[in-house]
C-alpha atoms as a PDB file:
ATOM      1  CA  UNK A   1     -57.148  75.042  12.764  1.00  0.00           C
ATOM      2  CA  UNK A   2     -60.559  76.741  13.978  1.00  0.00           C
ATOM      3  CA  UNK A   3     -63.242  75.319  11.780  1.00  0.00           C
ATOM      4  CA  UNK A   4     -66.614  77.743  11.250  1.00  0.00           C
ATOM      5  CA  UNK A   5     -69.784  77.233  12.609  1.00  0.00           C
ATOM      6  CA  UNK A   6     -72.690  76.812  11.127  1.00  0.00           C
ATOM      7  CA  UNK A   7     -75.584  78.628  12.718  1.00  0.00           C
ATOM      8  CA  UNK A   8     -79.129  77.638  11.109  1.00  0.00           C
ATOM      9  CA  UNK A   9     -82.024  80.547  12.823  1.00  0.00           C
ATOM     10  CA  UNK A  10     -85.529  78.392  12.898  1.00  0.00           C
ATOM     11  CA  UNK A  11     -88.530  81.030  13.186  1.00  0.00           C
ATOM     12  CA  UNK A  12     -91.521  81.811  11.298  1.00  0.00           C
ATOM     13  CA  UNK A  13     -90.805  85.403  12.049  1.00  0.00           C
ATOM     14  CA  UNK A  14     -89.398  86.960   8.907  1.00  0.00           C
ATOM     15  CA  UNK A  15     -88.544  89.848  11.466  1.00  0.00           C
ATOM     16  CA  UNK A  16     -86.715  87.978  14.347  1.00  0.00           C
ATOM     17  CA  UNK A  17     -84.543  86.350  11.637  1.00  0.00           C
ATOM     18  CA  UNK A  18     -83.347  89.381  10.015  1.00  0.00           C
ATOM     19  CA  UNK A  19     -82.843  90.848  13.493  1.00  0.00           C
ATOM     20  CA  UNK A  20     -80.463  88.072  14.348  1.00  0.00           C
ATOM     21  CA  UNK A  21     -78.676  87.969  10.893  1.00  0.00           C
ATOM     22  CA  UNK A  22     -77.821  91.928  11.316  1.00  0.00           C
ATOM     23  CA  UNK A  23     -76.548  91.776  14.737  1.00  0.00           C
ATOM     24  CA  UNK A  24     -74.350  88.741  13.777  1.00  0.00           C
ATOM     25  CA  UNK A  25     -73.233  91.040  10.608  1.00  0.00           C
ATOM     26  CA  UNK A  26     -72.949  93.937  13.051  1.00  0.00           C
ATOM     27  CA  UNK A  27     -70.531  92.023  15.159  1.00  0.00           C
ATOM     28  CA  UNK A  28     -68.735  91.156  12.700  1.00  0.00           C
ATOM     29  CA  UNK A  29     -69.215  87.352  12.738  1.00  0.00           C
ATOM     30  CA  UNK A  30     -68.758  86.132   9.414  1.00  0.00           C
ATOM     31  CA  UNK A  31     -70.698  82.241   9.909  1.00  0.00           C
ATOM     32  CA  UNK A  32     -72.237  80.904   7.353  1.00  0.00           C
ATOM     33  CA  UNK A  33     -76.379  81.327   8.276  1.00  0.00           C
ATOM     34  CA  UNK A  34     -78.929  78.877   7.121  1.00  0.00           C
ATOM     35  CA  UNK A  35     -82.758  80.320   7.811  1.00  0.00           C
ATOM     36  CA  UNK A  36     -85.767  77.637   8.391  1.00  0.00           C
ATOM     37  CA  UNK A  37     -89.361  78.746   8.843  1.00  0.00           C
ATOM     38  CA  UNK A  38     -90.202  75.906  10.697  1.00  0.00           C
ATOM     39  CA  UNK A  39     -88.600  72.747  12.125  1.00  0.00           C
ATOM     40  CA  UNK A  40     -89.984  70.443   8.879  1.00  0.00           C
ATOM     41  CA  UNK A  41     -87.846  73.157   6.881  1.00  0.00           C
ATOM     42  CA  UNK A  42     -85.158  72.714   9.728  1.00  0.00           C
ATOM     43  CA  UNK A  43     -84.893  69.121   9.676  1.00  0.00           C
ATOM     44  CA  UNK A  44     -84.790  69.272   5.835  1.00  0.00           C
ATOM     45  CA  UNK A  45     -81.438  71.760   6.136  1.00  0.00           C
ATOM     46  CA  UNK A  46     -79.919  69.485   8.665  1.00  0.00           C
ATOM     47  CA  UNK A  47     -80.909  65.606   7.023  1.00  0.00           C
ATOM     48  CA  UNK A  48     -80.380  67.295   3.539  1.00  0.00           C
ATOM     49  CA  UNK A  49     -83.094  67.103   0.771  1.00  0.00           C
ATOM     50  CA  UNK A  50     -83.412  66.024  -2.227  1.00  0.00           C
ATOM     51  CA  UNK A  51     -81.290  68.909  -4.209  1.00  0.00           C
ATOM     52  CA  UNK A  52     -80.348  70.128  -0.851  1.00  0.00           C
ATOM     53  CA  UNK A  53     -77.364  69.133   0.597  1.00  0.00           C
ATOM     54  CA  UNK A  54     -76.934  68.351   4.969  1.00  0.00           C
ATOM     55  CA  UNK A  55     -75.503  71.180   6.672  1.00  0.00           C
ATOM     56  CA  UNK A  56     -72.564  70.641   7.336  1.00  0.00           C
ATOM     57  CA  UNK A  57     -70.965  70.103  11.042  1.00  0.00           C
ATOM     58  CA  UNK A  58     -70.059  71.448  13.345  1.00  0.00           C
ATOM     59  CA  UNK A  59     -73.651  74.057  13.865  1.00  0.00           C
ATOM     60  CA  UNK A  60     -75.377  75.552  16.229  1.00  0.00           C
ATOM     61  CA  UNK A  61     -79.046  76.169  16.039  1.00  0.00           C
ATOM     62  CA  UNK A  62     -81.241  79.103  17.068  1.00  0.00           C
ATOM     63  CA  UNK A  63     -84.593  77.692  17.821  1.00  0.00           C
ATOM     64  CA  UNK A  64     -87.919  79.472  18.588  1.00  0.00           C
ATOM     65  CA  UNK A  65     -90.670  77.405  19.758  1.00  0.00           C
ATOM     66  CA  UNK A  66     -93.752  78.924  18.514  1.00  0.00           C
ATOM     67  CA  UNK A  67     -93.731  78.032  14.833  1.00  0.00           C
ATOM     68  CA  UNK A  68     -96.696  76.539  12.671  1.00  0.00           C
ATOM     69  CA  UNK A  69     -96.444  73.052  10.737  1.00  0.00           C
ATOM     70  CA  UNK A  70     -93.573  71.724  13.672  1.00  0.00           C
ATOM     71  CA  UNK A  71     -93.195  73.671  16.398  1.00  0.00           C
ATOM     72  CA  UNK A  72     -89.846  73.899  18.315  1.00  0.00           C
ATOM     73  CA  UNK A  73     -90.907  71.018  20.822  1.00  0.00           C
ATOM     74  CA  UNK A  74     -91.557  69.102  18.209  1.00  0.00           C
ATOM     75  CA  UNK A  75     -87.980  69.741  16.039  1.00  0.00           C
ATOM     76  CA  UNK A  76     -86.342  69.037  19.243  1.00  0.00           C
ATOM     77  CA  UNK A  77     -88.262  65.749  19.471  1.00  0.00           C
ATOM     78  CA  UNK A  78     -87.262  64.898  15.914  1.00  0.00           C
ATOM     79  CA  UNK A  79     -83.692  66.168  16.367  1.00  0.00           C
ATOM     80  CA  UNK A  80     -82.762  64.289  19.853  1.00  0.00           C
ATOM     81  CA  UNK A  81     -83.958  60.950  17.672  1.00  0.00           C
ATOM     82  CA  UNK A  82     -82.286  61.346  14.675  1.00  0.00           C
ATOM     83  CA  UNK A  83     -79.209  59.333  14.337  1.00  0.00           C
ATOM     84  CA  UNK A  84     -75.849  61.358  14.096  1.00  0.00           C
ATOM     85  CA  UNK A  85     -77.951  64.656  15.021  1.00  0.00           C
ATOM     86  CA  UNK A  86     -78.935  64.199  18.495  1.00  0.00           C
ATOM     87  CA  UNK A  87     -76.207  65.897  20.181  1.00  0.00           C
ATOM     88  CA  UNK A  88     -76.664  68.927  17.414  1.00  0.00           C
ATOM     89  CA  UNK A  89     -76.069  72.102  19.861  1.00  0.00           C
ATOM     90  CA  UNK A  90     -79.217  73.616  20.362  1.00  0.00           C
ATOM     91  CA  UNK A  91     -79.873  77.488  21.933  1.00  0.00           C
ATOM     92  CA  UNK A  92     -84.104  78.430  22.139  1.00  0.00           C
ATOM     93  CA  UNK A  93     -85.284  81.804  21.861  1.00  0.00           C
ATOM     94  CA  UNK A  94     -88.065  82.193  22.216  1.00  0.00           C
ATOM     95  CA  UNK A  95     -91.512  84.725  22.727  1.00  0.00           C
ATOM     96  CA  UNK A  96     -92.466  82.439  25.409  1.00  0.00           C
ATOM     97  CA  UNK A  97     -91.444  82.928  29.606  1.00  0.00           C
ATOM     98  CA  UNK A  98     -93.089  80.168  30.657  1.00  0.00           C
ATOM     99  CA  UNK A  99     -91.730  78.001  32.966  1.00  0.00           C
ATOM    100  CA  UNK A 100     -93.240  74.564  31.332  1.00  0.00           C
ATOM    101  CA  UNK A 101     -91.899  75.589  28.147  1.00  0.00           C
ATOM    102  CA  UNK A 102     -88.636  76.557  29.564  1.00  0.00           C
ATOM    103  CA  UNK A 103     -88.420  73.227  31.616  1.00  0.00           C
ATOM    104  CA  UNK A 104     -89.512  71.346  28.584  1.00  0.00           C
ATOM    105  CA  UNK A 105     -87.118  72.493  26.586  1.00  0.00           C
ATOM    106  CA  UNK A 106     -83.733  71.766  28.775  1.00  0.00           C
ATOM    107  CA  UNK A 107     -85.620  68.331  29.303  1.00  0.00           C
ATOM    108  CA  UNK A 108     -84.609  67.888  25.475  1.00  0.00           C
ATOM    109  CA  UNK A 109     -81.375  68.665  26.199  1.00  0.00           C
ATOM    110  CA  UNK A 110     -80.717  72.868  24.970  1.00  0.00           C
ATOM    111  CA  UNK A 111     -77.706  74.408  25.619  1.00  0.00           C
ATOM    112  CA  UNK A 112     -79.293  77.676  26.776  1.00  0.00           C
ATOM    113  CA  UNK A 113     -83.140  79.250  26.846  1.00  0.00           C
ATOM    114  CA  UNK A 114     -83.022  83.125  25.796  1.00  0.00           C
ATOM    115  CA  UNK A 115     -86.181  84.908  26.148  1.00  0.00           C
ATOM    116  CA  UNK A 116     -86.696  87.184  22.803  1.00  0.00           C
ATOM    117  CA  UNK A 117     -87.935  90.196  25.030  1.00  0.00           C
ATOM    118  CA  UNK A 118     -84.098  90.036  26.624  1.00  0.00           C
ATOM    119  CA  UNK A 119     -82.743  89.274  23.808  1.00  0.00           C
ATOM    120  CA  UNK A 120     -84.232  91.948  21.551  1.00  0.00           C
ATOM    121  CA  UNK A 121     -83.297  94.833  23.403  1.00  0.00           C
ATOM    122  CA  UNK A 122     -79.667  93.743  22.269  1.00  0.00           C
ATOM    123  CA  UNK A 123     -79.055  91.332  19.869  1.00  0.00           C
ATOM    124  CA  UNK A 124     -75.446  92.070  19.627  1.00  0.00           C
ATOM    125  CA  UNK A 125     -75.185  90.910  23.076  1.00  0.00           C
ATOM    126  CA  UNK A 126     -76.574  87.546  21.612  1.00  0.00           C
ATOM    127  CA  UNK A 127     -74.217  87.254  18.680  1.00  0.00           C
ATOM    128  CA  UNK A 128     -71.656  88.122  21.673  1.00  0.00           C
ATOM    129  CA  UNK A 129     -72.744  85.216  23.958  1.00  0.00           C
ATOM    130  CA  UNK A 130     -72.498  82.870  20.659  1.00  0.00           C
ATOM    131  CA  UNK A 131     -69.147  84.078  19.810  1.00  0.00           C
ATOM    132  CA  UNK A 132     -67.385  83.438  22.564  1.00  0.00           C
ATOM    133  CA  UNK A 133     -69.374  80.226  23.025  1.00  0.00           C
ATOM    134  CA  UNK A 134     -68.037  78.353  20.568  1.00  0.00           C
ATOM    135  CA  UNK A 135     -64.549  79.545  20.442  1.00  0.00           C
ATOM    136  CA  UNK A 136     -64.322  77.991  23.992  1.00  0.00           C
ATOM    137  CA  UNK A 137     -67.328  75.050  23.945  1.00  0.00           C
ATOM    138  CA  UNK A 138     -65.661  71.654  21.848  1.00  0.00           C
ATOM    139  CA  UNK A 139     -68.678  70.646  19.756  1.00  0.00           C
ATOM    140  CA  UNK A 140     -70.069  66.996  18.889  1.00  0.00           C
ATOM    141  CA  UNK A 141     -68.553  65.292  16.290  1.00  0.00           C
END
């Protein structure tokens, strides 16, 4: 039996998150979506707060890394340390080409590093890539 994934977006940009919530709707994946602003709000979704249950597993998470309060660095940080989360599947898009961000980003473990400007000019290409990604791709328990 194929269990759903959850996909939780993490960016402060009201626009970028609507952009990838249509082109999942567009392509007709049906996943439940959780939206963070930043990775405090993130790690809240995924640890659960206090009237807020955990997300449940298995996810995936979109990640940008320019975000105010706790940037994506930082979430990752938080994420690869936390106890039962650390091998949570994790897929950065983000405004920044640099190569230091890139590299620090796969050194905390990502499972991919999508530049925005390639991934805006199709998002359904995006929702795609995820599709097919974890039909095939066993996720952590």
């Amino acid at each position: 039996m194929e269990q759903s994934v959850t996909i939780l977006v993490v960016d402060d940009d009201e626009v970028d998150r609507e952009a990838i919530i249509r082109a999942l709707t567009e392509s007709q994946i049906a996943n439940p979506v959780v939206t963070a602003r930043d990775g405090i709000e993130a790690l809240e979704c995924l640890r659960g707060a206090p009237g807020r249950p955990a997300i449940e597993k298995p996810l995936m998470v979109l990640l940008d890394l320019n975000m105010p309060r706790m940037n994506g660095v930082e979430f990752l940080q938080a994420l690869r340390s936390t106890q039962g989360l650390e091998n949570t599947i994790v897929f950065v898009l983000s405004t920044s080409e640099a190569e230091e961000d890139m590299l620090q980003a796969y050194r905390l473990h990502v499972s991919g590093y999508i530049a925005k400007a390639n991934a805006a000019r199709d998002f359904a290409l995006l929702a795609q890539l995820l599709d097919v990604y974890w039909r095939l791709v066993e996720f952590p328990p």
